[in-house]
Protein backbone atom coordinates (compact mmCIF):
# COMPACT_ATOMS: atom_id res chain seq x y z
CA UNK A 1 252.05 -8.18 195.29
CA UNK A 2 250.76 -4.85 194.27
CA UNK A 3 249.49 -6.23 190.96
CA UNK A 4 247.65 -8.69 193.25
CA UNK A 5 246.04 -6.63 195.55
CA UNK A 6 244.80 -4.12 192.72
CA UNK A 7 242.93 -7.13 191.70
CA UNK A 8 241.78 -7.90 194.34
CA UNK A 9 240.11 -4.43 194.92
CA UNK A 10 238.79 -4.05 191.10
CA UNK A 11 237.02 -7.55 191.93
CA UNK A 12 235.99 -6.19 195.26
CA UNK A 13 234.24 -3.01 193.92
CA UNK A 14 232.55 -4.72 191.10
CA UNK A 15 230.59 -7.02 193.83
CA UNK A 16 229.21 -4.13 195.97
CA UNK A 17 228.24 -2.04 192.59
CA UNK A 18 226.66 -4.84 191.39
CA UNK A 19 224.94 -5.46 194.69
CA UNK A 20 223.84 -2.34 195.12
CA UNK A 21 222.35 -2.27 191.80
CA UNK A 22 220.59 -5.26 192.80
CA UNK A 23 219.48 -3.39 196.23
CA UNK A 24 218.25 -0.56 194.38
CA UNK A 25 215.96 -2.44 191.78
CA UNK A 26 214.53 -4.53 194.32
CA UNK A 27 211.13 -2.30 194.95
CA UNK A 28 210.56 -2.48 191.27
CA UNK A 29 210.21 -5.96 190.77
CA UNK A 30 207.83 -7.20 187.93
CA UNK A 31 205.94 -9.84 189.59
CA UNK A 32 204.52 -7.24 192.49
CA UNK A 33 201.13 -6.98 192.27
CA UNK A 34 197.93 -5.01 193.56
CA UNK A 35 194.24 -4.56 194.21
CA UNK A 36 192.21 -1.51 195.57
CA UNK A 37 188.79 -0.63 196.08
CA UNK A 38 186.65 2.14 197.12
CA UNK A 39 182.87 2.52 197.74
CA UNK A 40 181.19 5.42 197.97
CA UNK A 41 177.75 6.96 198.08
CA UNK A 42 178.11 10.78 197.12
CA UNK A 43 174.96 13.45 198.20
CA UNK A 44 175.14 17.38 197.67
CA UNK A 45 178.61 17.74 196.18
CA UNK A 46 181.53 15.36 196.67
CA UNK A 47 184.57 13.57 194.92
CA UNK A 48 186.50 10.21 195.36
CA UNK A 49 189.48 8.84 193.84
CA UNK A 50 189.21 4.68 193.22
CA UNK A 51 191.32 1.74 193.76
CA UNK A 52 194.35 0.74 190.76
CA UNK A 53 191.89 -0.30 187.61
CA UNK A 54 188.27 1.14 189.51
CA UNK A 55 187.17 4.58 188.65
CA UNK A 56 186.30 6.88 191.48
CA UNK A 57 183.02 8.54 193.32
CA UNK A 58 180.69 10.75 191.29
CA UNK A 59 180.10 14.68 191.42
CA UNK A 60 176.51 15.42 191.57
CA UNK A 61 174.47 18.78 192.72
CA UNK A 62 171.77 16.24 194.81
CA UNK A 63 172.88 12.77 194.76
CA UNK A 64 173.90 10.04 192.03
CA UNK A 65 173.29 6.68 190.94
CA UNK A 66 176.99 5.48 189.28
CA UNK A 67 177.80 2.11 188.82
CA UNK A 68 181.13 1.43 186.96
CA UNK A 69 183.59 -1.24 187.81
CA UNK A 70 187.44 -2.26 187.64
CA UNK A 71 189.48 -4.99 188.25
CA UNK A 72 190.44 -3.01 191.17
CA UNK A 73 186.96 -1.30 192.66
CA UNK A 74 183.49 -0.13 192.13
CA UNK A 75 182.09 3.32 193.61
CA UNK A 76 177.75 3.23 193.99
CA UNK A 77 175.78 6.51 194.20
CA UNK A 78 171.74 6.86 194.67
CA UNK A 79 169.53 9.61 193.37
CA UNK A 80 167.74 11.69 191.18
CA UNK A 81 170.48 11.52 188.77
CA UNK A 82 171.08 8.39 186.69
CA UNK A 83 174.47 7.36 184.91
CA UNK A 84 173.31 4.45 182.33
CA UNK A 85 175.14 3.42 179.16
CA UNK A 86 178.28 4.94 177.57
CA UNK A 87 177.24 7.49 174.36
CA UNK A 88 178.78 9.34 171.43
CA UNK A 89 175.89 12.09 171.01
CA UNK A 90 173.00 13.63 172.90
CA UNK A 91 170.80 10.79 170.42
CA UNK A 92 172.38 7.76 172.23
CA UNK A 93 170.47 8.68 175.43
CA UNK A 94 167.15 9.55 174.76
CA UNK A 95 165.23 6.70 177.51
CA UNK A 96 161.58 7.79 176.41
CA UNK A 97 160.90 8.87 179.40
CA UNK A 98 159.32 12.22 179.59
CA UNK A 99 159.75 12.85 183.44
CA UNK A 100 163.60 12.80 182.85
CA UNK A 101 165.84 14.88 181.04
CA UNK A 102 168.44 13.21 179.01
CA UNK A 103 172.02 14.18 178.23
CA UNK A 104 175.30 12.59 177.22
CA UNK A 105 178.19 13.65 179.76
CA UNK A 106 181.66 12.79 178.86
CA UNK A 107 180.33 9.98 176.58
CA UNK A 108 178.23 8.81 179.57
CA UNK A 109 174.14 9.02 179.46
CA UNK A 110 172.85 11.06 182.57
CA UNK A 111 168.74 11.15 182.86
CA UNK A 112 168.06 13.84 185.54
CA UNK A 113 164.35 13.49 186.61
CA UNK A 114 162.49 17.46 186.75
CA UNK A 115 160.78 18.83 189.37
CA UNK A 116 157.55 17.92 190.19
CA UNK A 117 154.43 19.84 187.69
CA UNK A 118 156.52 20.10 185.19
CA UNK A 119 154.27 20.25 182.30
CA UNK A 120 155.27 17.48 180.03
CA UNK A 121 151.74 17.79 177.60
CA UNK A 122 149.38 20.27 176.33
CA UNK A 123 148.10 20.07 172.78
CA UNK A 124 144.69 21.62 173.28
CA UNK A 125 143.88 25.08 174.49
CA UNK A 126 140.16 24.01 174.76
CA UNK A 127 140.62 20.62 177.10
CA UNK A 128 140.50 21.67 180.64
CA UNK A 129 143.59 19.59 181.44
CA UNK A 130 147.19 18.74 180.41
CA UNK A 131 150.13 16.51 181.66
CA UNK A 132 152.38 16.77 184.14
CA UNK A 133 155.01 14.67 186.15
CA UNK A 134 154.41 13.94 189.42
CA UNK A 135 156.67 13.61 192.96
CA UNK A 136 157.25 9.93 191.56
CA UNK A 137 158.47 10.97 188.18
CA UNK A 138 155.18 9.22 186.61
CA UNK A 139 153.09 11.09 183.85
CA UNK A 140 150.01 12.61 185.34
CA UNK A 141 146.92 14.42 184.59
CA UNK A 142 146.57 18.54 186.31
CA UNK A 143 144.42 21.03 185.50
CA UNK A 144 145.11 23.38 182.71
CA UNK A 145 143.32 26.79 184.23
CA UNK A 146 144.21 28.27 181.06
CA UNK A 147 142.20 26.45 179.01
CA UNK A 148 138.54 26.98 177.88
CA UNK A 149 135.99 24.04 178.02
CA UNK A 150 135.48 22.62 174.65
CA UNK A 151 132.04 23.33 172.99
CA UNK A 152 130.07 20.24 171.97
CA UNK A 153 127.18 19.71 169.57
CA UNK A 154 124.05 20.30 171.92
CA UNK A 155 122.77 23.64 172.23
CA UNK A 156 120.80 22.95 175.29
CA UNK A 157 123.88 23.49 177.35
CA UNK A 158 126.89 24.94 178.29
CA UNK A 159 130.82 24.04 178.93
CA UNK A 160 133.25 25.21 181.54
CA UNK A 161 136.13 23.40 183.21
CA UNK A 162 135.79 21.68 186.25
CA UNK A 163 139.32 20.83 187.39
CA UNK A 164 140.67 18.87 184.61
CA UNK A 165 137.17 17.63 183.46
CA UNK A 166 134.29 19.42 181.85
CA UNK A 167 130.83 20.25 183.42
CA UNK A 168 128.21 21.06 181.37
CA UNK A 169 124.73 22.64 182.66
CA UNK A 170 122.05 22.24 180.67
CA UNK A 171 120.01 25.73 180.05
CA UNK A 172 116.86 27.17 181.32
CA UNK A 173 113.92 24.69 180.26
CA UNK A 174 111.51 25.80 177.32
CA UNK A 175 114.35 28.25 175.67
CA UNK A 176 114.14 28.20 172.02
CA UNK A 177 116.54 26.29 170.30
CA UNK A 178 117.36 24.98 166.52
CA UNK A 179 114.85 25.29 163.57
CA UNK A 180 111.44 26.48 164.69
CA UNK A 181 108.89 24.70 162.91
CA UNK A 182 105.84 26.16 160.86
CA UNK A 183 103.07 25.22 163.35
CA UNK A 184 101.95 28.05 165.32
CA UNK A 185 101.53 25.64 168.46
CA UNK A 186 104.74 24.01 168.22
CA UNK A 187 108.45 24.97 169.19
CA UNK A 188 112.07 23.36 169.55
CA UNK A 189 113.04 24.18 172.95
CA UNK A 190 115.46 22.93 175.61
CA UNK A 191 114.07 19.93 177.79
CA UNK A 192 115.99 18.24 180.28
CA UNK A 193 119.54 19.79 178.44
CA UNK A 194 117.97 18.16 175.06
CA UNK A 195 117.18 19.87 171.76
CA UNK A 196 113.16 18.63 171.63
CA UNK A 197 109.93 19.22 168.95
CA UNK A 198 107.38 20.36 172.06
CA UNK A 199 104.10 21.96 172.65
CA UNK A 200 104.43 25.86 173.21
CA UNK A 201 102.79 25.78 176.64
CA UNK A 202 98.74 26.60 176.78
CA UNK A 203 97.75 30.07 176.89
CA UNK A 204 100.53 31.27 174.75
CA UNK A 205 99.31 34.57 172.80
CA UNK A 206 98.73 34.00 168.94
CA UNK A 207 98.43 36.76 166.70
CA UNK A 208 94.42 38.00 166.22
CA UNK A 209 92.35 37.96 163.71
CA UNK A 210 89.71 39.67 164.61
CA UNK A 211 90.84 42.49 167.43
CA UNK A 212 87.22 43.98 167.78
CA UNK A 213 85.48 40.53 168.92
CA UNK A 214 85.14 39.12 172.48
CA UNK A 215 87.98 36.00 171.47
CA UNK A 216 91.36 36.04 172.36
CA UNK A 217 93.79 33.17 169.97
CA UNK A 218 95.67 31.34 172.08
CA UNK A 219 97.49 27.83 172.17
CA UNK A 220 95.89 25.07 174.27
CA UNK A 221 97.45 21.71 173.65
CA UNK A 222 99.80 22.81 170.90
CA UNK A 223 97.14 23.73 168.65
CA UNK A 224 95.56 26.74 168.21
CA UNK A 225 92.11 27.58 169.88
CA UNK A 226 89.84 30.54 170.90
CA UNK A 227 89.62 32.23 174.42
CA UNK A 228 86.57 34.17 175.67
CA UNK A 229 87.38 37.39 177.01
CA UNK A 230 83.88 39.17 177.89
CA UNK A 231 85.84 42.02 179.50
CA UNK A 232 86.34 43.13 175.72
CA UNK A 233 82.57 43.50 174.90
CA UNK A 234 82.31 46.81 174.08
CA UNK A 235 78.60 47.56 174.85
CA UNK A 236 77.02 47.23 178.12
CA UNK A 237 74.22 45.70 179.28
CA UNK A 238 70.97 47.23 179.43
CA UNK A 239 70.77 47.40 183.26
CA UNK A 240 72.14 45.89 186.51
CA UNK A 241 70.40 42.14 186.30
CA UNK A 242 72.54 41.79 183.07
CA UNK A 243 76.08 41.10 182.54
CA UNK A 244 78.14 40.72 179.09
CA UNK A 245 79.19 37.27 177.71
CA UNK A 246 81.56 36.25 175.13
CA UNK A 247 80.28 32.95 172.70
CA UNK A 248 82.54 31.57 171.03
CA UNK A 249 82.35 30.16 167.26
CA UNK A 250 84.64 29.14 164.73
CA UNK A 251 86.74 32.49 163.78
CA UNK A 252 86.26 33.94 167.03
CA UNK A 253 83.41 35.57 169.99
CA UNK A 254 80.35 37.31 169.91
CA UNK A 255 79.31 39.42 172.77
CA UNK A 256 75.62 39.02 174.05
CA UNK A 257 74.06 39.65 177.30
CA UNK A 258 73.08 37.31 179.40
CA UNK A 259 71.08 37.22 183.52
CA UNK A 260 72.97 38.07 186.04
CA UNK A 261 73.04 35.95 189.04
CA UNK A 262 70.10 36.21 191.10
CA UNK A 263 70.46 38.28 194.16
CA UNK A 264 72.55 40.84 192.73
CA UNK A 265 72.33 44.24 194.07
CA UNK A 266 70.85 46.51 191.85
CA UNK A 267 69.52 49.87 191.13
CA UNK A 268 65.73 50.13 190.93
CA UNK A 269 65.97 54.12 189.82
CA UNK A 270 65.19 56.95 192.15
CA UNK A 271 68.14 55.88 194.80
CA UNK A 272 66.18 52.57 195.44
CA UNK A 273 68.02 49.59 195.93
CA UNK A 274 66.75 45.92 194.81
CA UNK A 275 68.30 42.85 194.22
CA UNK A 276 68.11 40.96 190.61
CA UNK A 277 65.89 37.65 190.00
CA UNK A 278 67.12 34.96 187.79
CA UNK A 279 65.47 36.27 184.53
CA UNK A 280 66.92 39.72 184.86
CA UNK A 281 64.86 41.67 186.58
CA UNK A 282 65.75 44.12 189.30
CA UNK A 283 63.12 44.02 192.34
């Protein structure tokens, strides 16, 4: 009997080890399975943890756009800062975009647009303008204040900026301007902010050749001609009912006298005043 009930126990205490091994296994069984998810749009600075086979919410300084997926969730953030394709170096992540800046984060491509005016262009110190991104992140053209207007070929104006564009003002009409030519009438001068062959305007002084005579040289039609000047007559007439004249010839003037008009006051001697006929007496 003893022998029997030892048995009996043994058998006993096997059955409740083994079914408390059973027991304890039982919230590991293989066949349990599981899905998670978590969505998340992350602004200023935050950080998520995702479901079983997802990845979790993005860290950004402003806001992200993240898409990545799992088998067990997907986490969707929206801003100025774009996660695209998976990289190995900074060179895997260059988008040709200008307006962004491109890096490679944790073998993850991040463009991060810049701020608005940043200057993204300026080969020419002498353009007036250069480019800049705008609010929208789109290539723009702003004024380069820095700049100098570039100088063109005519030298009947001038440059300056304008904004981004260049103004030019022509110059005063009539100044001087390339290669004067050898005619004494003629000039290149500014017209209408042109470079032009004109006529040196009439009355323009040419050198004399005879300073004693009654002529002045002068242009007239952009040639040279004579101008009588009887002011310059040295001798005066012989009395009152005379007055000087200047005739003028082919090198220049003579001075002769010639009636003054009749009516003239003049002098008859003695204190008497007359008045002077038409053939130059004074009566």
């Amino acid at each position: 009997m003893p022998g029997r009930f030892l048995s009996l126990a043994i058998s006993s205490g096997l059955s409740l080890l083994v079914s408390g091994c059973l027991l304890d296994v039982s919230p590991y069984r293989s066949d349990a399975t599981g899905t998670a998810a978590t969505t998340g749009t992350a602004a200023t600075t935050g950080s998520g943890d995702g479901g079983a086979g997802g990845q979790g919410g993005a860290t950004a300084t402003t806001s992200i756009t993240d898409s990545t997926a799992g088998s067990g969730g997907s986490s969707t953030a929206t801003g100025t800062t774009t996660e695209t394709k998976t990289c190995d170096s900074q060179d895997d992540c260059d988008d040709g975009d200008r307006c962004t800046i491109d890096v490679c984060d944790f073998n993850v491509c991040k463009s991060i647009k810049v701020s608005p005016s940043t200057v993204v262009g300026d080969d020419s110190q002498t353009d007036c303008f250069m480019e800049i991104c705008d609010e929208s992140g789109q290539v723009v053209i702003g004024a380069d204040g820095d700049d100098a207007a570039p100088a063109d070929d005519n030298v009947c104006d001038t440059e300056a900026c304008a904004g981004a564009s260049v103004a030019h003002t022509p110059t005063a009409e009539g100044s001087p301007c390339g290669v004067q030519p050898a005619e004494e009438c003629k000039q290149r001068s500014c017209g209408a902010g042109q470079c032009k062959l004109q006529n040196k305007p009439n009355g323009t002084p040419l050198p004399d050749n005879f300073a004693g005579d009654c002529a002045l040289r002068i242009c007239s039609g952009g040639a040279p001609a004579f101008e009588a000047h009887p002011e310059k007559c040295a001798d005066g007439p012989p009395n009152d009912c005379y007055v000087p004249a200047c005739a003028l010839n082919a090198v220049g003037g003579a001075c002769y006298p010639t009636f003054a008009p009749s009516g003239k006051a003049c002098d008859k001697g003695g204190g008497v005043q007359g008045t002077c006929n038409d053939i130059g007496y004074c009566s």
